[in-house]
C-alpha atoms as a PDB file:
ATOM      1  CA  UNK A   1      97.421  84.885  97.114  1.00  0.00           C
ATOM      2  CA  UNK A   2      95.836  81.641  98.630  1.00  0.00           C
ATOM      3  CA  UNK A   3      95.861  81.347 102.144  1.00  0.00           C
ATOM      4  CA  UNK A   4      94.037  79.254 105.192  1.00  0.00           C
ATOM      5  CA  UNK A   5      90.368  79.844 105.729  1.00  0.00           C
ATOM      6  CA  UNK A   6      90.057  81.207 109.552  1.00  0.00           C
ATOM      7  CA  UNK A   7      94.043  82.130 109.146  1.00  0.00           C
ATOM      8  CA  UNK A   8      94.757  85.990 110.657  1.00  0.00           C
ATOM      9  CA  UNK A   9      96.891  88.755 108.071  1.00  0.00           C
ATOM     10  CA  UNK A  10      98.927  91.388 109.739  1.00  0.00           C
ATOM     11  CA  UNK A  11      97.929  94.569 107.372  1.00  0.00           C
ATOM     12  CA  UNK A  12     100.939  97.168 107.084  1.00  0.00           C
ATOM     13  CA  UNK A  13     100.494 100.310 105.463  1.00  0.00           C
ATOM     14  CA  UNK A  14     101.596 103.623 104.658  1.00  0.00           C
ATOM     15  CA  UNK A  15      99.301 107.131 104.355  1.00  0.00           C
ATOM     16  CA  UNK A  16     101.225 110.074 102.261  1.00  0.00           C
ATOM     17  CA  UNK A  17     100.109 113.296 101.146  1.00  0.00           C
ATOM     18  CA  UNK A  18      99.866 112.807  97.171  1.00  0.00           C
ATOM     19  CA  UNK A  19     101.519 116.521  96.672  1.00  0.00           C
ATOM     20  CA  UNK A  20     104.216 116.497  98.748  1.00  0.00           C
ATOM     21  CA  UNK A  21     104.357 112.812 100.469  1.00  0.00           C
ATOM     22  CA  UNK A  22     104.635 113.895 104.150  1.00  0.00           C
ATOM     23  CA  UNK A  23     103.710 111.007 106.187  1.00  0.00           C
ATOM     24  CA  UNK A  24     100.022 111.674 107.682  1.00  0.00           C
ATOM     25  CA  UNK A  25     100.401 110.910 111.568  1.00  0.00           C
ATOM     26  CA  UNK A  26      97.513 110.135 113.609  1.00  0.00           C
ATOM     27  CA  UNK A  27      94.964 110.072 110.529  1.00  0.00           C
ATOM     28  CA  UNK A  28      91.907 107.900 110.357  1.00  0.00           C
ATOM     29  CA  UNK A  29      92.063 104.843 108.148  1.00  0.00           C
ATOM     30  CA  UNK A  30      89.310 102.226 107.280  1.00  0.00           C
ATOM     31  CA  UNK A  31      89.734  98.887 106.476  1.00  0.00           C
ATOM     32  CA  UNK A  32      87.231  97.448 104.173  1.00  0.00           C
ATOM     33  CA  UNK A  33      85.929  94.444 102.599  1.00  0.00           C
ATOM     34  CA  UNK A  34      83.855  93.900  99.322  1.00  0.00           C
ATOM     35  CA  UNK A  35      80.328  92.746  99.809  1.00  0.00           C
ATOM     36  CA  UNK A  36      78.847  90.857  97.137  1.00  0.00           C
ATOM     37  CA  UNK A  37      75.855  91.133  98.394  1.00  0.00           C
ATOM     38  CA  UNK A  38      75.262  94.973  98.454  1.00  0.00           C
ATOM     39  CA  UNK A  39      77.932  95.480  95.886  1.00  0.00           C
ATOM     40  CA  UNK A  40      79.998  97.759  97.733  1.00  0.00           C
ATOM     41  CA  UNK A  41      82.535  97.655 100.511  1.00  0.00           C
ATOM     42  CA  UNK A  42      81.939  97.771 103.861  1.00  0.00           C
ATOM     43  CA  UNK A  43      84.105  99.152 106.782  1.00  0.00           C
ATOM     44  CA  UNK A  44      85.841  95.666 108.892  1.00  0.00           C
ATOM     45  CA  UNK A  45      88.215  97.816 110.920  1.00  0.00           C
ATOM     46  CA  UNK A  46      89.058 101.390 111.778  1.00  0.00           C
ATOM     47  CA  UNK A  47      92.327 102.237 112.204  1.00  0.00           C
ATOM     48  CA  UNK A  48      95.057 105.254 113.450  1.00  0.00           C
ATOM     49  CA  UNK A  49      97.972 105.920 111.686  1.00  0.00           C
ATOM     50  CA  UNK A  50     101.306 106.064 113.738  1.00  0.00           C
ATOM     51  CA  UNK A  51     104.719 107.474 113.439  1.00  0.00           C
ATOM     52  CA  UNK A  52     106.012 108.192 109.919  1.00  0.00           C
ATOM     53  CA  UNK A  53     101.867 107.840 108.562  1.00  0.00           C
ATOM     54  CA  UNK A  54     102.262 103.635 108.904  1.00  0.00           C
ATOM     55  CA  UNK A  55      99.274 102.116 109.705  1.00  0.00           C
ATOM     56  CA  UNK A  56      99.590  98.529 111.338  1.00  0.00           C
ATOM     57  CA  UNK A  57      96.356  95.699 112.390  1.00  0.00           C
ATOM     58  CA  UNK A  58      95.491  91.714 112.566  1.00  0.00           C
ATOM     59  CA  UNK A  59      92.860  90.852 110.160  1.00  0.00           C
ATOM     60  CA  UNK A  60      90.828  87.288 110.879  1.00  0.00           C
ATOM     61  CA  UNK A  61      90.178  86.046 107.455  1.00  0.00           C
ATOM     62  CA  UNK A  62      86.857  84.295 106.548  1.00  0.00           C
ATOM     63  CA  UNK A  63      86.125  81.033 107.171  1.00  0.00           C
ATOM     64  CA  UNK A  64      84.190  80.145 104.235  1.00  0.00           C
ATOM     65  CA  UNK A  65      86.594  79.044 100.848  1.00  0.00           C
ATOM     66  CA  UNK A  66      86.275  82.078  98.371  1.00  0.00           C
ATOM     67  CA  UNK A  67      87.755  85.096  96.503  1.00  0.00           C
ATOM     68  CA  UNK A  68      87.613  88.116  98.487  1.00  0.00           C
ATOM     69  CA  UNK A  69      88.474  91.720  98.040  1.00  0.00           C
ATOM     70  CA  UNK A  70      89.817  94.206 100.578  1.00  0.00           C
ATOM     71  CA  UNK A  71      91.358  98.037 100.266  1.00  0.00           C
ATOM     72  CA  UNK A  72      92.213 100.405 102.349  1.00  0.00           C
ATOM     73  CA  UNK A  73      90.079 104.122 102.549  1.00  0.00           C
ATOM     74  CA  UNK A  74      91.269 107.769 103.909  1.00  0.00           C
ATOM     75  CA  UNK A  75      88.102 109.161 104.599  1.00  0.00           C
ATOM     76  CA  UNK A  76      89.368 112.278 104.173  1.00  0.00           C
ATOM     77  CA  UNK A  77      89.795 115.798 106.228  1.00  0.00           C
ATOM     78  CA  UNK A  78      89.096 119.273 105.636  1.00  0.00           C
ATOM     79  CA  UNK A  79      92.200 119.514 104.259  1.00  0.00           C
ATOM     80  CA  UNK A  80      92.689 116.331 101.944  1.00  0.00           C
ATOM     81  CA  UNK A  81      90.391 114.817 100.093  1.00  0.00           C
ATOM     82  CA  UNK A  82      88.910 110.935 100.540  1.00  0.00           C
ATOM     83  CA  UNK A  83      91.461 108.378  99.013  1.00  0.00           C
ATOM     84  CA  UNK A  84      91.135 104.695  98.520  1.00  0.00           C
ATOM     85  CA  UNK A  85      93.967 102.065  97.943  1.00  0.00           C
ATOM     86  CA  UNK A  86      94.087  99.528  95.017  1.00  0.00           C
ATOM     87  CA  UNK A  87      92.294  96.222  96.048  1.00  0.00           C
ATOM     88  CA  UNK A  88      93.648  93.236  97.380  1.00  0.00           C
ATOM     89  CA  UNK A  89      92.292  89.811  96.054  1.00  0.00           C
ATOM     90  CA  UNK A  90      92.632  86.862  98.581  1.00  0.00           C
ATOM     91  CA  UNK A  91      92.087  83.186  98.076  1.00  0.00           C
ATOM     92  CA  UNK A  92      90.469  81.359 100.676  1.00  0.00           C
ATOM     93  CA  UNK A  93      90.772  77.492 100.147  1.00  0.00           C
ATOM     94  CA  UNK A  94      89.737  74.927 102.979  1.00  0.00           C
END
């Protein structure tokens, strides 16, 4: 996907239980971003799942032209155990 440097994403998601895929309402979910530069990813955004476990926010891409990676990461609870989504490659051009 190739989009705008500077443009802003809308980031929609869903968080299920992986046994029994009840919507998780009102659970913690981080946004992250890959950082070349420590070789990990980073937390961008912290978010709060809503009715029926969606999770909804406005990203502001970079501004600089370049490949970068994003997923989404449960942090876990007592309960569940930590989950992260697949990545997400975007395409910054000028």
């Amino acid at each position: 996907m190739a989009v705008k440097a500077g443009a802003r994403a809308q980031v929609i998601l869903s968080i299920r239980t992986n046994d029994t895929y009840e919507p998780l309402v009102g659970s913690q979910v981080e946004l992250q971003q890959f950082d070349p530069a420590f070789g990990d990813f980073g937390t961008i955004q912290t978010l709060r799942s809503g009715a029926g476990g969606q999770v909804q926010g406005q990203l502001t891409l970079p501004a600089q032209p370049g490949t970068y990676r994003y997923r989404a990461l449960f942090p876990g609870t007592p309960e569940l155990r930590r989950d992260t989504s697949p990545e997400v490659r975007i395409d910054i051009v000028a």
